[in-house]
PDB file of N, CA and C in Angstrom:
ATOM      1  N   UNK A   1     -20.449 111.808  85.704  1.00  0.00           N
ATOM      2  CA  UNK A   1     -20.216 111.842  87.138  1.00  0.00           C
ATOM      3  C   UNK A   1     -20.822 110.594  87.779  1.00  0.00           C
ATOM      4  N   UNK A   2     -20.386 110.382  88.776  1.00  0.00           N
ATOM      5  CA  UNK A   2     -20.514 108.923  89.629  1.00  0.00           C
ATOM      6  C   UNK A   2     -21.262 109.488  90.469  1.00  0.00           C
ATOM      7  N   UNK A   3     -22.552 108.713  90.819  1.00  0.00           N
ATOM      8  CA  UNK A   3     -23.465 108.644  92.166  1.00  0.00           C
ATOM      9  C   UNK A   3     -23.411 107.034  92.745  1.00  0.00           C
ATOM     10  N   UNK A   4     -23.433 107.847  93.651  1.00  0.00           N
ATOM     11  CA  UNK A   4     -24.521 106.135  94.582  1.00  0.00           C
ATOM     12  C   UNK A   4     -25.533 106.302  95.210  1.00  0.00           C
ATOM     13  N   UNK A   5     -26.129 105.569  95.537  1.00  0.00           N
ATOM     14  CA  UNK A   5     -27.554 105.302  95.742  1.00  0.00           C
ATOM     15  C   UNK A   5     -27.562 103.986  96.545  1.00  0.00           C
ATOM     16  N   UNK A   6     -28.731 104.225  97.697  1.00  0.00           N
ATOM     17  CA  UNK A   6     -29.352 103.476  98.204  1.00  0.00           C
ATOM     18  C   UNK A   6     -31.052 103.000  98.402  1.00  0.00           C
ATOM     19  N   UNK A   7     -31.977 102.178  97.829  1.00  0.00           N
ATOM     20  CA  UNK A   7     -33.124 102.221  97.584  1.00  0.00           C
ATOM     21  C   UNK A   7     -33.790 100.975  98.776  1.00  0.00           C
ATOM     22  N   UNK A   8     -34.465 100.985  99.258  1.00  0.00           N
ATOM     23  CA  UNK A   8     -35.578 100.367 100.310  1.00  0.00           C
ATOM     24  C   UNK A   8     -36.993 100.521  99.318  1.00  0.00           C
ATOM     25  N   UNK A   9     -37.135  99.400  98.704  1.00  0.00           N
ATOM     26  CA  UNK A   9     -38.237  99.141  97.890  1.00  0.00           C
ATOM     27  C   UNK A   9     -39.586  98.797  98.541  1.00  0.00           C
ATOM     28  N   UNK A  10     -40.997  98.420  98.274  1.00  0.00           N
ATOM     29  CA  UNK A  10     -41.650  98.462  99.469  1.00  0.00           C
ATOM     30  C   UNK A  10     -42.763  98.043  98.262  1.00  0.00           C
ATOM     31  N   UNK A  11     -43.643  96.751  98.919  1.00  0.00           N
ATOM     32  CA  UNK A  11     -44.927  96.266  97.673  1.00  0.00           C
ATOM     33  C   UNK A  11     -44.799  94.715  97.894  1.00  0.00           C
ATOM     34  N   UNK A  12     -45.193  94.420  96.880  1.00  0.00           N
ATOM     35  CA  UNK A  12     -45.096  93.140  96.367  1.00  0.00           C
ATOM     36  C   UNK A  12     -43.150  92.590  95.898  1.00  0.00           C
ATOM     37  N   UNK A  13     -42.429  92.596  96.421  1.00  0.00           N
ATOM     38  CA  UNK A  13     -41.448  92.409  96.261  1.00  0.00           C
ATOM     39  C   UNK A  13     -40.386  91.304  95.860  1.00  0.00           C
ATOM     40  N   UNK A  14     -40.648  90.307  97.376  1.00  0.00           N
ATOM     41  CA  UNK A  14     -40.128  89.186  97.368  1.00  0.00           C
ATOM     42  C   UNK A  14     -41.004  87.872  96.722  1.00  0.00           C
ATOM     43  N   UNK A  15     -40.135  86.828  96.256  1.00  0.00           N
ATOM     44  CA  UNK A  15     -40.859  85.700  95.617  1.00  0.00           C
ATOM     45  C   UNK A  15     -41.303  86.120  94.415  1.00  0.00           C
ATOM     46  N   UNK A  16     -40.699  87.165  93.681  1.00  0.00           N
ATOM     47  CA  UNK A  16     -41.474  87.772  92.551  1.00  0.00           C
ATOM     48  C   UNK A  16     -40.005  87.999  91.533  1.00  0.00           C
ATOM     49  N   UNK A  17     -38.756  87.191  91.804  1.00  0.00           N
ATOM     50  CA  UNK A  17     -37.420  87.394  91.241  1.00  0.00           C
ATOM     51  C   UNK A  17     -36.870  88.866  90.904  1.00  0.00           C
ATOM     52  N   UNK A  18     -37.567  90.090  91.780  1.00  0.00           N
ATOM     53  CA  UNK A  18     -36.955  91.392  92.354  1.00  0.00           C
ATOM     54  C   UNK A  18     -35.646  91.570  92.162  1.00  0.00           C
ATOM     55  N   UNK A  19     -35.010  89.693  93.002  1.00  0.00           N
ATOM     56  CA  UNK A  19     -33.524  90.404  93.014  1.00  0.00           C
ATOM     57  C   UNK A  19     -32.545  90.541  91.671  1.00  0.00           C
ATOM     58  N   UNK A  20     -33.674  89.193  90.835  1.00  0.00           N
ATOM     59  CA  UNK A  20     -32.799  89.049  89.870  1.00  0.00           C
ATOM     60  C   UNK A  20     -33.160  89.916  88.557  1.00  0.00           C
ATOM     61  N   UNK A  21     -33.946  90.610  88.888  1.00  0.00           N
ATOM     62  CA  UNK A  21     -34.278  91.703  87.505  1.00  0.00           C
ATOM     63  C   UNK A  21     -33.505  92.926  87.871  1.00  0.00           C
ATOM     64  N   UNK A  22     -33.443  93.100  89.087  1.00  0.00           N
ATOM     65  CA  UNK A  22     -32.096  94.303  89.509  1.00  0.00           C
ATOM     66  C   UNK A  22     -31.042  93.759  89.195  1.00  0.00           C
ATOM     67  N   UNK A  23     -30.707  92.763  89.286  1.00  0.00           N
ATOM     68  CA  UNK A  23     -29.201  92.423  89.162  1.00  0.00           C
ATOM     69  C   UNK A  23     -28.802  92.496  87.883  1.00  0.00           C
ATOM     70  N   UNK A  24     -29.669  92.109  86.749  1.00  0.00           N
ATOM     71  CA  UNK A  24     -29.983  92.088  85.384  1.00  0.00           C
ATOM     72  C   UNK A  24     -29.908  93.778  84.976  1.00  0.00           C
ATOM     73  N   UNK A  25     -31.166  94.303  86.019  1.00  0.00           N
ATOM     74  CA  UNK A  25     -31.127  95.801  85.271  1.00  0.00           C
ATOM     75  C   UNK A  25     -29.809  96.538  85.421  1.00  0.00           C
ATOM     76  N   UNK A  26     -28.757  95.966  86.415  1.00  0.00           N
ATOM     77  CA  UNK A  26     -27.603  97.170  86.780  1.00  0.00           C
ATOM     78  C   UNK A  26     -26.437  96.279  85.834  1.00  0.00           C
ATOM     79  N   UNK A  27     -26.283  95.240  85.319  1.00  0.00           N
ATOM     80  CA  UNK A  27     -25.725  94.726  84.830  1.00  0.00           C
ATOM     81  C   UNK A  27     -25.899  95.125  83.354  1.00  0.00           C
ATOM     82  N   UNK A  28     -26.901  95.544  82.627  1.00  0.00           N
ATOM     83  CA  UNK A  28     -26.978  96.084  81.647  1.00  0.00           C
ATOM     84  C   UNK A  28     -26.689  97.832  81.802  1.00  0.00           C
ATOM     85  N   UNK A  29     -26.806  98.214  82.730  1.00  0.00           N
ATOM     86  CA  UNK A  29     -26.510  99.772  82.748  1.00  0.00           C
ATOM     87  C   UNK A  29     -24.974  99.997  83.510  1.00  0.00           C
ATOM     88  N   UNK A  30     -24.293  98.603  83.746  1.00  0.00           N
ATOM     89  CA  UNK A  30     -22.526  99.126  84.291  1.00  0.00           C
ATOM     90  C   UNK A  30     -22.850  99.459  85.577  1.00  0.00           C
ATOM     91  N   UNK A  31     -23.997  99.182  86.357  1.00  0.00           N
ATOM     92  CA  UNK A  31     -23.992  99.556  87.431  1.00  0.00           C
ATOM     93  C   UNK A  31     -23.499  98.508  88.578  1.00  0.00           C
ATOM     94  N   UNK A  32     -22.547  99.010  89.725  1.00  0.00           N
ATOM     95  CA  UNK A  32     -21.861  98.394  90.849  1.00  0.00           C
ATOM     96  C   UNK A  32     -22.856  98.360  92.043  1.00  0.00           C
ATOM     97  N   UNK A  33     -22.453  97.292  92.868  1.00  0.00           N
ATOM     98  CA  UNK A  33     -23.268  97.326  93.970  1.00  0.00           C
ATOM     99  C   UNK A  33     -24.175  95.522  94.596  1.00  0.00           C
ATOM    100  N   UNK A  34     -25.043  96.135  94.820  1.00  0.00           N
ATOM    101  CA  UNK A  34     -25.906  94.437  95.081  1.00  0.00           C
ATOM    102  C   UNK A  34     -27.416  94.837  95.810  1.00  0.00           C
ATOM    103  N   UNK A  35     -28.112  93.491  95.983  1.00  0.00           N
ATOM    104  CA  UNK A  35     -29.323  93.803  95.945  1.00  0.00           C
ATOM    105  C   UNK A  35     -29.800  92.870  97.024  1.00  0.00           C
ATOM    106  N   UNK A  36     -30.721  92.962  97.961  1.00  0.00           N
ATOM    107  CA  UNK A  36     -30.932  91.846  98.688  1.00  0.00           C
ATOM    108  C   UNK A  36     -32.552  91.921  99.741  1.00  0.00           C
ATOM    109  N   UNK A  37     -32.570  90.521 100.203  1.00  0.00           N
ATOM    110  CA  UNK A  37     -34.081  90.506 100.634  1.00  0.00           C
ATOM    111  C   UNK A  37     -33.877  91.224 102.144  1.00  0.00           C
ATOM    112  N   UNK A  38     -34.634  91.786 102.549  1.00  0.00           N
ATOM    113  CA  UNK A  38     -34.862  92.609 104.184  1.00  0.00           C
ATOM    114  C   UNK A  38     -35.905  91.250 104.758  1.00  0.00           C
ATOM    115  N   UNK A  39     -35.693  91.145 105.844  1.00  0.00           N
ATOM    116  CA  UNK A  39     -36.793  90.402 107.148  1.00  0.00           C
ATOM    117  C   UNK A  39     -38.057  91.106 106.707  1.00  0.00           C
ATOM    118  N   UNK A  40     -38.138  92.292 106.950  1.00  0.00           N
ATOM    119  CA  UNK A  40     -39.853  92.683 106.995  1.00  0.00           C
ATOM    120  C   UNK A  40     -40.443  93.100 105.582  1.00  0.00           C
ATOM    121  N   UNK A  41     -39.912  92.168 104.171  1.00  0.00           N
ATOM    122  CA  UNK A  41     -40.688  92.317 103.275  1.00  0.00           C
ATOM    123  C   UNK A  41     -39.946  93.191 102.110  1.00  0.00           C
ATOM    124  N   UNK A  42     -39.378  93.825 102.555  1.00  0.00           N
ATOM    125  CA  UNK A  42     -39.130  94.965 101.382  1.00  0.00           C
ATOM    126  C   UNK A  42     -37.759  94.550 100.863  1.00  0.00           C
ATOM    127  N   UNK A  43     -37.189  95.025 100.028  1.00  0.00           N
ATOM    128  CA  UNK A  43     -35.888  95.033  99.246  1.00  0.00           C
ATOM    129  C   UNK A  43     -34.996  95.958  99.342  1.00  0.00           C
ATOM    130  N   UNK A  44     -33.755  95.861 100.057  1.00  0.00           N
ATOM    131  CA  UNK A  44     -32.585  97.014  99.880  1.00  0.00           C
ATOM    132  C   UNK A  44     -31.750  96.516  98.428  1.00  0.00           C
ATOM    133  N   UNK A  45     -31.526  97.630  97.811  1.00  0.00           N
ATOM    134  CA  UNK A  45     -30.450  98.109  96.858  1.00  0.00           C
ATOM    135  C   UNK A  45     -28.891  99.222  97.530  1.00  0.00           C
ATOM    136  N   UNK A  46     -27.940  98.686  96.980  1.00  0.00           N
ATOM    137  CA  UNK A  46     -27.026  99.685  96.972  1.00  0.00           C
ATOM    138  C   UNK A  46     -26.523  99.728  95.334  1.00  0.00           C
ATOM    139  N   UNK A  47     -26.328 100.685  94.955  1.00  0.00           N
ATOM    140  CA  UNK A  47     -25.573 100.804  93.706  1.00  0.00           C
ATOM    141  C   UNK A  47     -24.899 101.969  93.390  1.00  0.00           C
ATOM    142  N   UNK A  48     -24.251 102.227  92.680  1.00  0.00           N
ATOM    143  CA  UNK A  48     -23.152 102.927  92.330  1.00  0.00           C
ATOM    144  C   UNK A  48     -23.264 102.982  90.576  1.00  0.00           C
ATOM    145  N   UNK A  49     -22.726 104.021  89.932  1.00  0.00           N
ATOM    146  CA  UNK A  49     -22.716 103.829  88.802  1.00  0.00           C
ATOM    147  C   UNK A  49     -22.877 105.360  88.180  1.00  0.00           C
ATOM    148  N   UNK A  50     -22.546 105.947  86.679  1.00  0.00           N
ATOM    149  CA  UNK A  50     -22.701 106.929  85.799  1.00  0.00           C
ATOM    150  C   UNK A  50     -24.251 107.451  86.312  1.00  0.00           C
ATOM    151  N   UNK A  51     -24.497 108.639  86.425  1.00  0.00           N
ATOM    152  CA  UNK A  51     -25.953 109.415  87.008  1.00  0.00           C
ATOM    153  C   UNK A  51     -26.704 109.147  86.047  1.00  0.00           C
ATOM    154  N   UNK A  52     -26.538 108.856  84.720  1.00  0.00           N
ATOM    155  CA  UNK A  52     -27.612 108.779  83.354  1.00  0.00           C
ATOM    156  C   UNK A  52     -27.886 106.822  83.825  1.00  0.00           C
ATOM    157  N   UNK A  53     -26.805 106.494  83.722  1.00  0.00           N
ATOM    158  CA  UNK A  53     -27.135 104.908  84.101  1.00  0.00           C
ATOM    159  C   UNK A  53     -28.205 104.826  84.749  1.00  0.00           C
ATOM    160  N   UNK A  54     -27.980 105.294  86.523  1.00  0.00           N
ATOM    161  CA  UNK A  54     -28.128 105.403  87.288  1.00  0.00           C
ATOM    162  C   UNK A  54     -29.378 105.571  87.290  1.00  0.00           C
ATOM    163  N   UNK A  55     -30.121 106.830  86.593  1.00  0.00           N
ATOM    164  CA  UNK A  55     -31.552 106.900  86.301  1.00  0.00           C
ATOM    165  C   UNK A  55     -32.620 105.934  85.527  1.00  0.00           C
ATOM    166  N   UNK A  56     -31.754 105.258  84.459  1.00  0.00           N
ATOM    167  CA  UNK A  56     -32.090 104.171  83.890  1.00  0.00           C
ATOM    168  C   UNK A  56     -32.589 103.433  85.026  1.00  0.00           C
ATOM    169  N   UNK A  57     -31.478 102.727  85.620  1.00  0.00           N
ATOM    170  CA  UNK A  57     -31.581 101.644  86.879  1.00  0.00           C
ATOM    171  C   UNK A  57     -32.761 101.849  87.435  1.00  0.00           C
ATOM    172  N   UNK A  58     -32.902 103.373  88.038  1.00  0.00           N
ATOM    173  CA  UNK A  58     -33.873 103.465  89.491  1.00  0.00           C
ATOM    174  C   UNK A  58     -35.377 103.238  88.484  1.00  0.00           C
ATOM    175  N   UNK A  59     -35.367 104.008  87.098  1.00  0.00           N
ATOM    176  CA  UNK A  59     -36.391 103.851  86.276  1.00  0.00           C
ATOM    177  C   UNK A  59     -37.126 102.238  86.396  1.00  0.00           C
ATOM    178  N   UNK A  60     -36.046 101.474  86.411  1.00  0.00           N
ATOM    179  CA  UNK A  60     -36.430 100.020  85.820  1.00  0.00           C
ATOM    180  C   UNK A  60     -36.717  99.248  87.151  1.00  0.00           C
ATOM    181  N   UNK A  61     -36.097  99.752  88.927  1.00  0.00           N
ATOM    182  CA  UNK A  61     -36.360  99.135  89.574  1.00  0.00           C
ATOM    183  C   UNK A  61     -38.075  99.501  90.249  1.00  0.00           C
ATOM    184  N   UNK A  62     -38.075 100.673  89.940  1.00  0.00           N
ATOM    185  CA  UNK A  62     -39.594 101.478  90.151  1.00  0.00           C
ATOM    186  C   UNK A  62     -40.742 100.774  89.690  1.00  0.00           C
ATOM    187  N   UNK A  63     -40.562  99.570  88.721  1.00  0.00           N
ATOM    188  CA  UNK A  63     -41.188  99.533  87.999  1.00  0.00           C
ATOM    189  C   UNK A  63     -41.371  97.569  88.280  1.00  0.00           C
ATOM    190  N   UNK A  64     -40.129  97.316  88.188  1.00  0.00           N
ATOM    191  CA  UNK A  64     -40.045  96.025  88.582  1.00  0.00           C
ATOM    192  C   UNK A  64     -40.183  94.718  87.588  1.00  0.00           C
ATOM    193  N   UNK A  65     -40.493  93.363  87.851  1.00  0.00           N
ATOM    194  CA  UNK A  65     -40.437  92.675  87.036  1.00  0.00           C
ATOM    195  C   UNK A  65     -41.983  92.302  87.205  1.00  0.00           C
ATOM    196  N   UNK A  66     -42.156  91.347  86.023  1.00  0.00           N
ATOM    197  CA  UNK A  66     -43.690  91.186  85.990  1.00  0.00           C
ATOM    198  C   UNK A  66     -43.815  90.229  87.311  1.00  0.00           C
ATOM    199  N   UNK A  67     -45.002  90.180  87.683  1.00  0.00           N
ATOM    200  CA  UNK A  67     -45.605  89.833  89.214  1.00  0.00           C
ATOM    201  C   UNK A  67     -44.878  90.779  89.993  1.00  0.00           C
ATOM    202  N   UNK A  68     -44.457  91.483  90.498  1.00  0.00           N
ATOM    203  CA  UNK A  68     -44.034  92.397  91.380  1.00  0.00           C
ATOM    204  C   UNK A  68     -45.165  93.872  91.444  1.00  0.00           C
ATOM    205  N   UNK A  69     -44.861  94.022  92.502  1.00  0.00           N
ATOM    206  CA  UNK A  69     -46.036  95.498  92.526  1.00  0.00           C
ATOM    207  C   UNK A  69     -45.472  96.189  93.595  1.00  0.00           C
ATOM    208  N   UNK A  70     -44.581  97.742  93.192  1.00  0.00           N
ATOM    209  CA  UNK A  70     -43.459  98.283  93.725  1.00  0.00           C
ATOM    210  C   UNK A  70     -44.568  99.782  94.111  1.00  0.00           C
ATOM    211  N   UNK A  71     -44.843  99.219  96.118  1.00  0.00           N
ATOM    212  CA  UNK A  71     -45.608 100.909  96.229  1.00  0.00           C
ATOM    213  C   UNK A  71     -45.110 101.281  96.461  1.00  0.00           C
ATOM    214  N   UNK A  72     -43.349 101.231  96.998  1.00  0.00           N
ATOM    215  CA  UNK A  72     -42.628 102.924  97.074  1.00  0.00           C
ATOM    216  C   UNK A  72     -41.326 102.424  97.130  1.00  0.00           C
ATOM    217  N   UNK A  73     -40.127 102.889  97.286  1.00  0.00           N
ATOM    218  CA  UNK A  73     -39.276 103.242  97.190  1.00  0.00           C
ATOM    219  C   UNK A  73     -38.248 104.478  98.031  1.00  0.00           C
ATOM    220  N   UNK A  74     -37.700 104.550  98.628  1.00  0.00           N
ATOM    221  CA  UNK A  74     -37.416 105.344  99.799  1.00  0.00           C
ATOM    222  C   UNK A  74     -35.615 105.063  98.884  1.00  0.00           C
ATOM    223  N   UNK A  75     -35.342 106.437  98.855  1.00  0.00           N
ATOM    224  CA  UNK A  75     -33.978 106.986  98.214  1.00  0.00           C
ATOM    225  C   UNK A  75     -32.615 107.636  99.207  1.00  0.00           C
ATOM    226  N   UNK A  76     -31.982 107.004  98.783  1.00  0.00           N
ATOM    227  CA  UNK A  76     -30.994 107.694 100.135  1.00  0.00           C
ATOM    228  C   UNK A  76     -29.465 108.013  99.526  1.00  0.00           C
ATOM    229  N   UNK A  77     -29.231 109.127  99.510  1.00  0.00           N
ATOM    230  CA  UNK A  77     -27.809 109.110  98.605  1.00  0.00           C
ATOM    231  C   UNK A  77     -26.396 109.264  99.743  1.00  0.00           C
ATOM    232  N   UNK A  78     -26.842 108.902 100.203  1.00  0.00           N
ATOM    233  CA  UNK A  78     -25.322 109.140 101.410  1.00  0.00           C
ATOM    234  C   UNK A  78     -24.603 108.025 101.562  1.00  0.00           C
ATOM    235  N   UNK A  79     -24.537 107.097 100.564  1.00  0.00           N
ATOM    236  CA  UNK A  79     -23.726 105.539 101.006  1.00  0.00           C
ATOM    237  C   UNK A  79     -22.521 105.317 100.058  1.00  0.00           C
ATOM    238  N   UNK A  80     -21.540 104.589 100.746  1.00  0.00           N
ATOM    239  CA  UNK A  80     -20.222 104.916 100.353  1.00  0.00           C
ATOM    240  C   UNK A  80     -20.359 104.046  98.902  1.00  0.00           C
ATOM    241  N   UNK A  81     -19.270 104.326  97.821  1.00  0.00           N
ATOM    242  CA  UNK A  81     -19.315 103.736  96.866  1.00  0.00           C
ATOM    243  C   UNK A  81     -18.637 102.675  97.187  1.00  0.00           C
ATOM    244  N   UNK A  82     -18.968 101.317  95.884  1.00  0.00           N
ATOM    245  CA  UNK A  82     -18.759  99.884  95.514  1.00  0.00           C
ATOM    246  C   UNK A  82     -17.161  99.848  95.283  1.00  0.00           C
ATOM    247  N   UNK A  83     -16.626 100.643  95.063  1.00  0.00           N
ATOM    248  CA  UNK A  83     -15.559 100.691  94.887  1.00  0.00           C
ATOM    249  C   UNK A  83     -15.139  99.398  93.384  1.00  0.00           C
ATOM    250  N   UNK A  84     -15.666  99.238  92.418  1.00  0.00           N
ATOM    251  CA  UNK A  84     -15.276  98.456  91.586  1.00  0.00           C
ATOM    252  C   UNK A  84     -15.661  96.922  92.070  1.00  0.00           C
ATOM    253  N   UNK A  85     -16.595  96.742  92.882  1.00  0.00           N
ATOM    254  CA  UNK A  85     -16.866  95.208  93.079  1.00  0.00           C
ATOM    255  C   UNK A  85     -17.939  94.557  92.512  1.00  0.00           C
ATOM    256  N   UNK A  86     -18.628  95.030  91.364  1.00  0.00           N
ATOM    257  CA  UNK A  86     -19.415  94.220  90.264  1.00  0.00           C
ATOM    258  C   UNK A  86     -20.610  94.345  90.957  1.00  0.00           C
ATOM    259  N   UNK A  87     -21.894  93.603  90.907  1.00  0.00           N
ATOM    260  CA  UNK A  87     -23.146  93.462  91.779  1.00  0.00           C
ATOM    261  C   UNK A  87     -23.527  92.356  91.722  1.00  0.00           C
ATOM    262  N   UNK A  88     -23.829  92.228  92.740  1.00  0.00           N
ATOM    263  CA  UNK A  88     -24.464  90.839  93.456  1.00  0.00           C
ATOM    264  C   UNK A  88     -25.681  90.799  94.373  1.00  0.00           C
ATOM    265  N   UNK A  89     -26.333  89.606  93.919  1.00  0.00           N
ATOM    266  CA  UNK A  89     -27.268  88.963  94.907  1.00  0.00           C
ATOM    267  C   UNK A  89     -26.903  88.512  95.937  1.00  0.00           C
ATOM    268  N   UNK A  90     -27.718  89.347  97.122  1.00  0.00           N
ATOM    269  CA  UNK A  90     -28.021  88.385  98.556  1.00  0.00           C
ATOM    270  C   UNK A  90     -28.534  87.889  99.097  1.00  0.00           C
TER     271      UNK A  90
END
């Protein structure tokens, strides 16, 4: 089954290549969507993708890339799907 997901990351985020270890992590799990920097610090995700993927993903963005330090994460499942448009950095 297909979910989507929306994540507002929150920590040490930016300047720490965040976007590009998500883009990496959903690209290895088939996951759709994109990833990008917010004004006040934190990181939005949208993605789309298989619910097992999907857990993978949120697993790996929770966690982050080295230098990053991820204190929360705020989950939101109400956002429309990618409709087949790959993922990208913004």
């Amino acid at each position: 089954m297909r979910i989507a997901r929306r994540y507002l990351i929150s920590g040490r985020v930016q300047g720490v290549g965040f976007r590009y270890f998500a883009e990496a992590s959903a690209s290895r799990e088939g996951i759709e969507g994109w990833v990008g920097n917010l004004p006040d610090g934190r990181v939005e995700v949208a993605a789309e993708g298989e619910a097992e993927s999907m857990d993978r993903f949120e697993r790996a963005i929770r966690h982050g890339p080295p230098g990053a330090r991820v204190d929360r994460v705020d989950v939101f499942d109400d956002v429309p799907g990618s409709r087949g448009a790959g993922f990208s950095v913004r």
